[in-house]
Protein backbone atom coordinates (compact mmCIF):
# COMPACT_ATOMS: atom_id res chain seq x y z
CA UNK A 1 51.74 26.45 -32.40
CA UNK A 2 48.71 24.70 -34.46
CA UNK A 3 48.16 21.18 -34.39
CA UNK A 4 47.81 21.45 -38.08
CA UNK A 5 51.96 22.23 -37.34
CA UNK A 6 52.46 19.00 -34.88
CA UNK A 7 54.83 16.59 -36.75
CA UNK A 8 53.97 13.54 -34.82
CA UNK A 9 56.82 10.84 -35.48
CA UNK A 10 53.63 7.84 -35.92
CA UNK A 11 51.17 7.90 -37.80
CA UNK A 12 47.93 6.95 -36.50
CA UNK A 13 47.19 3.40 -35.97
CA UNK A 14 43.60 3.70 -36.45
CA UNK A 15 42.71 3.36 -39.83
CA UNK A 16 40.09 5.78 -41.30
CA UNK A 17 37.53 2.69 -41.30
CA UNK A 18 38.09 1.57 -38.04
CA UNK A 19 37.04 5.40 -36.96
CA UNK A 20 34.58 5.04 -39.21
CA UNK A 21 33.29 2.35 -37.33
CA UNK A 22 33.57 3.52 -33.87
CA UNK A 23 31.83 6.75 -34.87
CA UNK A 24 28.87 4.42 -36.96
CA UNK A 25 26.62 4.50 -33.69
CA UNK A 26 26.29 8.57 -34.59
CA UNK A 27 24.12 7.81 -37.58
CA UNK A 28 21.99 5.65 -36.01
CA UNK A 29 21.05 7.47 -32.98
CA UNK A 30 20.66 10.92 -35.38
CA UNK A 31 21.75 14.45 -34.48
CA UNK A 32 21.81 15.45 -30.73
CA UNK A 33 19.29 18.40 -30.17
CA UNK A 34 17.80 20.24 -27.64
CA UNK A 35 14.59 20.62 -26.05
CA UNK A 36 15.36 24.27 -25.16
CA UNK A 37 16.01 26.49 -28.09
CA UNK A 38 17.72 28.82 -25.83
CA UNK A 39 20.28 26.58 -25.62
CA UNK A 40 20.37 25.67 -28.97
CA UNK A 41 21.05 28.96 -30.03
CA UNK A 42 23.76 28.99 -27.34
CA UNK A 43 25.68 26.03 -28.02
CA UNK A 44 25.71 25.58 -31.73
CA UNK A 45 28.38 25.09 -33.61
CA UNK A 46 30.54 25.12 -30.42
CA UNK A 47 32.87 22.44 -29.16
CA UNK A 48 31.08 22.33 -25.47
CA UNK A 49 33.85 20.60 -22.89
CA UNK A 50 31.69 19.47 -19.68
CA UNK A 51 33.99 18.77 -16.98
CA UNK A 52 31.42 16.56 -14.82
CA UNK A 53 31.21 16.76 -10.89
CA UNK A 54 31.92 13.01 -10.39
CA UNK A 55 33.22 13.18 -6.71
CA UNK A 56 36.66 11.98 -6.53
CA UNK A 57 37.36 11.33 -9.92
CA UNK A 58 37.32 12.29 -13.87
CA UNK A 59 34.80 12.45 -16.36
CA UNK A 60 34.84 14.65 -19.11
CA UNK A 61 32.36 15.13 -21.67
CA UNK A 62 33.02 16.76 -25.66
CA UNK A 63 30.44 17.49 -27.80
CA UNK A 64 32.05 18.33 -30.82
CA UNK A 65 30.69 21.11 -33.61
CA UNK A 66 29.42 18.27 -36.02
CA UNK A 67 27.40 16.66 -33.44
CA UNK A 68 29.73 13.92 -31.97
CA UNK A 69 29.79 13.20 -28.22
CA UNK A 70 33.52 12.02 -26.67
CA UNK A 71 33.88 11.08 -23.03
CA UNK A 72 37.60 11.77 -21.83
CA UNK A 73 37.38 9.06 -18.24
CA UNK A 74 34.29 7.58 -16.92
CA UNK A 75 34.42 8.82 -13.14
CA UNK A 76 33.98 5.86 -10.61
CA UNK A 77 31.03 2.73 -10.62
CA UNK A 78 29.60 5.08 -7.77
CA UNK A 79 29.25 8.06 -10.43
CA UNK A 80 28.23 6.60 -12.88
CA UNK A 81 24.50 7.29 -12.32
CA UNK A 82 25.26 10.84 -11.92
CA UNK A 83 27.37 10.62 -15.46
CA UNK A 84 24.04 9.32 -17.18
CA UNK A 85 21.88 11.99 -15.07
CA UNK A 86 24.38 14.94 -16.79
CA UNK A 87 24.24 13.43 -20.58
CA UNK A 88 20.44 13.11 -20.25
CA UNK A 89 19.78 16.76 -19.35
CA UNK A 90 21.69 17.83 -22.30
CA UNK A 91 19.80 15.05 -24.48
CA UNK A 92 22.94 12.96 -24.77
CA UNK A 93 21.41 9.64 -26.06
CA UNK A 94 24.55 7.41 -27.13
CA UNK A 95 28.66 8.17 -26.79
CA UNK A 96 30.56 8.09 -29.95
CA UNK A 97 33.52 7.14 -28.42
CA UNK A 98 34.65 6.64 -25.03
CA UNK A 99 38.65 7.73 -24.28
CA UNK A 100 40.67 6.34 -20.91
CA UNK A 101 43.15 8.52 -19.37
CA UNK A 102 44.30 5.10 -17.69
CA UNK A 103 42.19 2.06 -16.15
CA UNK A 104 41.88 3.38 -12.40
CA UNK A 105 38.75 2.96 -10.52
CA UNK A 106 38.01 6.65 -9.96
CA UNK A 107 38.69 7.09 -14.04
CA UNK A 108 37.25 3.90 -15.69
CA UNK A 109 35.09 2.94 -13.02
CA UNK A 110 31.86 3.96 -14.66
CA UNK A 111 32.22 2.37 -17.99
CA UNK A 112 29.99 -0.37 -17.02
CA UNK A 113 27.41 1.89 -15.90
CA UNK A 114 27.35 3.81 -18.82
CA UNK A 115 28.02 0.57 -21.58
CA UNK A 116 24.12 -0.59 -19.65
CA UNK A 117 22.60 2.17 -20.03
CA UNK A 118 23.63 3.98 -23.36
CA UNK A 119 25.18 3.00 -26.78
CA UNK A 120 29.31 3.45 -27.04
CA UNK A 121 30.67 3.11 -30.38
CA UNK A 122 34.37 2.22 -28.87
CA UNK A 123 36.98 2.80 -26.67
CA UNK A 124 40.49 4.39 -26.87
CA UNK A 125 42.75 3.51 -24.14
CA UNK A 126 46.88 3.47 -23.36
CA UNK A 127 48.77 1.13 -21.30
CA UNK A 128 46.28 -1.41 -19.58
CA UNK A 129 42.81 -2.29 -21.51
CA UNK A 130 39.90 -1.88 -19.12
CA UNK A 131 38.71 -4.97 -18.19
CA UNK A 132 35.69 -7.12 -18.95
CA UNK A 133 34.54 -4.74 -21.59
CA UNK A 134 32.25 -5.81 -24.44
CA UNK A 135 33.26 -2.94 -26.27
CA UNK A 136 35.48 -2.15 -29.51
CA UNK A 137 38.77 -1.32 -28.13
CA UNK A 138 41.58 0.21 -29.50
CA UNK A 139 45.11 1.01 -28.23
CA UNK A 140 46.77 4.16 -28.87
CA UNK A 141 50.66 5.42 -28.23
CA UNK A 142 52.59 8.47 -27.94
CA UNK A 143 52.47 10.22 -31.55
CA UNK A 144 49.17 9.03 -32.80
CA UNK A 145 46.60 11.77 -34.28
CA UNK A 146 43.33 11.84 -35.34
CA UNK A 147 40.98 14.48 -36.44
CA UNK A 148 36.94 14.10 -36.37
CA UNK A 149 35.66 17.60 -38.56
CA UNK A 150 37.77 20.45 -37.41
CA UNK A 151 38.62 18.86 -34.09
CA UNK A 152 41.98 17.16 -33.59
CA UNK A 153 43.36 14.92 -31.44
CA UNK A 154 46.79 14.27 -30.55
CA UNK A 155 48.11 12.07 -27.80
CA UNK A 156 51.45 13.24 -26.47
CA UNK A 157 51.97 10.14 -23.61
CA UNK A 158 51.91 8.30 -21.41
CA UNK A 159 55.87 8.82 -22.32
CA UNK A 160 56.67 5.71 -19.83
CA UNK A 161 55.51 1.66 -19.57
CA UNK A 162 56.16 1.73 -15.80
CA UNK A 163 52.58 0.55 -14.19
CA UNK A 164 51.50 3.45 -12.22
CA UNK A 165 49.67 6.57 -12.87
CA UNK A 166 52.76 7.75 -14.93
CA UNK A 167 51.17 5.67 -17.38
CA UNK A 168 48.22 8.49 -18.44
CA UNK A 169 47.02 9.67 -21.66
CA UNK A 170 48.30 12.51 -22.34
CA UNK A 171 45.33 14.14 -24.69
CA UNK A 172 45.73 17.07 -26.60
CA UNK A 173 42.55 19.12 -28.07
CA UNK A 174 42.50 21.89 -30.74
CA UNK A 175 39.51 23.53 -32.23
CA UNK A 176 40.42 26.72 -34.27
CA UNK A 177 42.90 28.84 -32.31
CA UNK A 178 42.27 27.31 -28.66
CA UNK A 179 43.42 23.98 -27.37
CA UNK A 180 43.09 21.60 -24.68
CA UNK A 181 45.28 19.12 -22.27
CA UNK A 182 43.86 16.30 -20.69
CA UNK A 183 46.18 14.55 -18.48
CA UNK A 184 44.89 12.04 -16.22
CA UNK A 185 46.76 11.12 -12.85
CA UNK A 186 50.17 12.15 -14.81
CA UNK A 187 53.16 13.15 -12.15
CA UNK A 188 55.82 14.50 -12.24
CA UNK A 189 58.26 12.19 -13.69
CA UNK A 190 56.34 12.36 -16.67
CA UNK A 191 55.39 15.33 -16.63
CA UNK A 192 59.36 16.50 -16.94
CA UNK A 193 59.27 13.95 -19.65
CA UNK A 194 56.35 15.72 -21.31
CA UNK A 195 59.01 18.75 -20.98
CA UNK A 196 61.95 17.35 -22.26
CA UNK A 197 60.05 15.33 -25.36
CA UNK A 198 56.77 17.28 -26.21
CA UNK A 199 57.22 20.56 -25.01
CA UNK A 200 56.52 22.69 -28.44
CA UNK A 201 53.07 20.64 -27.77
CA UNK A 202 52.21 21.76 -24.39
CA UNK A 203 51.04 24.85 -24.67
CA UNK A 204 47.26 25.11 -24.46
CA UNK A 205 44.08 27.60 -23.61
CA UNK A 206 42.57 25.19 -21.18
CA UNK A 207 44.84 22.41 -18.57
CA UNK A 208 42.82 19.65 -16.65
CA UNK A 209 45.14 19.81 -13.83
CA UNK A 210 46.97 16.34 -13.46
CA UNK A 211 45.87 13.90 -10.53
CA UNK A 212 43.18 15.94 -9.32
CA UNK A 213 45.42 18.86 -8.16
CA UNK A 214 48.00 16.46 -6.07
CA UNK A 215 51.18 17.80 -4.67
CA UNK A 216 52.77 15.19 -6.76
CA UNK A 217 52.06 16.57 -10.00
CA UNK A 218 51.98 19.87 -11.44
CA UNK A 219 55.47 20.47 -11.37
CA UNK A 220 56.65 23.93 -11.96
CA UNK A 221 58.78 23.50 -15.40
CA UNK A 222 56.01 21.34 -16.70
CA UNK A 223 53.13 24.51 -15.86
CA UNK A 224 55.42 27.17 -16.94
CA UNK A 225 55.50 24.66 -20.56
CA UNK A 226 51.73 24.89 -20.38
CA UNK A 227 51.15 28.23 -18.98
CA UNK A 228 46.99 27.43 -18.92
CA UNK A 229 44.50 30.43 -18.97
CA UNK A 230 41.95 28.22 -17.26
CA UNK A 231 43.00 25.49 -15.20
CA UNK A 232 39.79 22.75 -13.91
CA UNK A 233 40.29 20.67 -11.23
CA UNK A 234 38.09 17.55 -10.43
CA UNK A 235 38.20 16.10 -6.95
CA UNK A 236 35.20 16.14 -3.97
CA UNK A 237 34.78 18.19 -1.27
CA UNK A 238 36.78 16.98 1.76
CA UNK A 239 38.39 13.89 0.26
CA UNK A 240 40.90 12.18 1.98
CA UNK A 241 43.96 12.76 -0.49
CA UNK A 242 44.06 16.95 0.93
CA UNK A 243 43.15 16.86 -3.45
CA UNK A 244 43.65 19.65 -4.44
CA UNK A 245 47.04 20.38 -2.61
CA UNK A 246 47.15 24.32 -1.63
CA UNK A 247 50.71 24.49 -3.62
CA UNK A 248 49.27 23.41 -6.27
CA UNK A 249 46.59 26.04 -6.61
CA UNK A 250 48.43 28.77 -5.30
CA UNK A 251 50.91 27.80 -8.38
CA UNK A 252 48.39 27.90 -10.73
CA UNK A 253 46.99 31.53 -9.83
CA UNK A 254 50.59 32.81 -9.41
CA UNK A 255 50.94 32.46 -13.14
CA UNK A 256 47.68 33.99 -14.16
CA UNK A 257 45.81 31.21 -14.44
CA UNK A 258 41.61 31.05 -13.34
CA UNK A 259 41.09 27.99 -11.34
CA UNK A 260 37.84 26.30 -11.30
CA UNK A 261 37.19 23.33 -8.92
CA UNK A 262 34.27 20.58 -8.96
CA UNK A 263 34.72 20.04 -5.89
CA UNK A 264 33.31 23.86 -4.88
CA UNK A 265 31.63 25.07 -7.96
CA UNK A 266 30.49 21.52 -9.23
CA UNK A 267 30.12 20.73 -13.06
CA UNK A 268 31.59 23.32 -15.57
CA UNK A 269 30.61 23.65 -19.13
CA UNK A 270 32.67 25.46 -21.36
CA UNK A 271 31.98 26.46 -25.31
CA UNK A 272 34.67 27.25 -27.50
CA UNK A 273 33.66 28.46 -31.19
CA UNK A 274 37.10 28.48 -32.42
CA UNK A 275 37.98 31.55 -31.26
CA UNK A 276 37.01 32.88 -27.60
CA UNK A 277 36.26 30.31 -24.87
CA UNK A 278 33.91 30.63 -22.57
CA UNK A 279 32.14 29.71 -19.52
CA UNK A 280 28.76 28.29 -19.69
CA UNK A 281 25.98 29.52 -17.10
CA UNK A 282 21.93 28.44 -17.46
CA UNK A 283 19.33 29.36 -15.98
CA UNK A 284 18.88 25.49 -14.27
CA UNK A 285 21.40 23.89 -12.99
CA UNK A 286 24.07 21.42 -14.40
C-alpha cells in the first residue's frame, strides 16, 4: 500500500511553518555536495539511508533527494565523535532535523555531541523529551504525517504510555515505491499492537530490526506483517546483551530476508531512487 493511501486518524501537529522553521538551517548552510564527482554522480537524486556503526546503539542518517539531511537516533555520548567523523566524509555540514526513537543513552546519547559541533534545525521526539537540550523540540504521536519533497513520514507508535522501551517511535519512510521502518527498542508487546492497530502500514522494503536484534522483539506475527527484503541490525561486536539473538536472525533469513549487521560489516549505505534499492560500496571506506 502507498503512503499517499495511509488514512492517518490525526492530522499532523506540526504546522507547515513550524517545519518550515526546523528545516530554515538548510538555506543557510546551502546545498550538500561532494568533493568526489564519482559520488556525485552516484548518489544524486537518491534518498541515501546510512545506518552508522555506532557500537551498541542507533544512529541513522537520511539524506533526502532535495538535499535535506535527517538523523533517525543519535548513538551514545561515546559515539558521538564517530557520528561527526561519518557526516564529515560525506560533507554533511549541519542536520535539518534530528528524530528520537526514544531518550535512551545508547539512542539519544550523542545529541550533545553533535548540537557542539554542527547546526540542528530541531528535534522530533515521542514519549520523554531529551533532556537539557537547547534545541527546538517538538512532540509527535501515533497518526501524525509529514512529507518533506517526495519523502513521507508517518509515525505509526509508540502505541503505549508505559515508560519502557515499548515507548519507541515507530517511523515509517516512503520514497516512490520502496519504504522504510524504523523502530527503535520496540518489543513485543507493541509490536503485536503494531499488528493488531497498524498492520495495513507495516509492510516495508527495508526493517531496522527492533532493539538491536533482541530475543525480546521481533516477534513472529509482527515480521510476517513486515515481511522485510533487507533487514539491518545495529549492535557491536561481542556486547554483553548476546544482541543480536541467533533466533532472531535465523527468523529473519527463514523468510527471505538479507541481513546486514554493524556489528560485522560496519556502516551500510543504501540509495533508493524510487524504484530499486541498493547497496552502496566505495572505493574508501565508510
Amino acid at each position: 500500500m502507498s503512503f499517499l493511501d495511509l488514512s492517518m486518524k490525526n492530522k499532523l501537529k506540526i504546522g507547515l511553518s513550524v517545519l518550515l522553521a526546523l528545516l530554515a538551517v538548510a538555506g543557510s548552510v546551502g546545498l550538500w555536495a561532494w568533493q568526489n564527482h564519482s559520488h556525485l554522480r552516484l548518489t544524486e537524486g537518491k534518498l541515501q539511508l546510512h545506518f552508522i556503526d555506532v557500537g551498541q546503539g542507533d544512529a541513522a542518517l537520511l539524506v533526502l533527494p532535495t538535499g535535506e539531511r535527517i538523523m533517525i537516533d543519535t548513538g551514545t555520548e561515546e559515539s558521538g565523535e564517530a557520528i561527526l567523523a561519518h557526516l564529515a566524509k560525506w560533507d554533511v555540514k549541519a542536520l535539518d532535523l534530528v528524530i528520537l526513537s526514544h531518550n535512551h543513552d545508547d539512542h539519544a546519547g550523542g545529541l550533545a555531541v553533535l548540537s557542539d559541533a554542527i547546526a540542528i534545525g530541531g528535534v522530533l521526539y515521542a514519549g520523554e523529551a531529551p533532556k537539557n537540550c537547547n534545541l527546538d523540540l517538538r512532540e509527535v504521536q501515533a497518526g501524525d504525517a509529514f512529507t518533506i519533497g517526495d519523502v513521507h513520514f508517518a509515525v505509526l507508535g509508540p502505541l503505549t504510555d508505559e515508560e519502557s522501551e515499548n515507548r519507541s517511535m515507530i517511523l515509517r519512510v516512503d520514497y516512490g515505491e520502496r519504504s522504510f521502518l524504523f523502530t527503535g527498542d520496540a518489543e513485543e508487546e507493541e509490536e503485536v499492537m503494531l499488528v493488531e492497530q497498524m498492520s495495513d502500514y507495516l509492510n516495508v522494503d527495508l526493517l531496522k530490526v527492533a532493539h538491536h536484534g533482541s530475543a525480546y522483539s521481533s516477534a513472529e506475527l509482527f515480521l510476517q506483517a513486515v515481511s522485510p527484503d533487507i533487514a539491518v541490525i545495529s549492535a557491536s561486536a561481542d556486547n554483553n546483551f548476546g544482541h543480536p539473538a541467533p533466533t532472531t536472525v535465523e527468523k529473519l533469513k527463514s523468510m527471505g530476508a538479507m541481513v546486514y549487521r554493524t556489528d560485522r560489516q560496519g556502516t551500510l549505505v543504501f540509495l533508493c531512487d524510487g524504484h530499486t534499492l541498493t547497496r552502496y560500496r566505495s572505493a574508501w571506506k565508510i
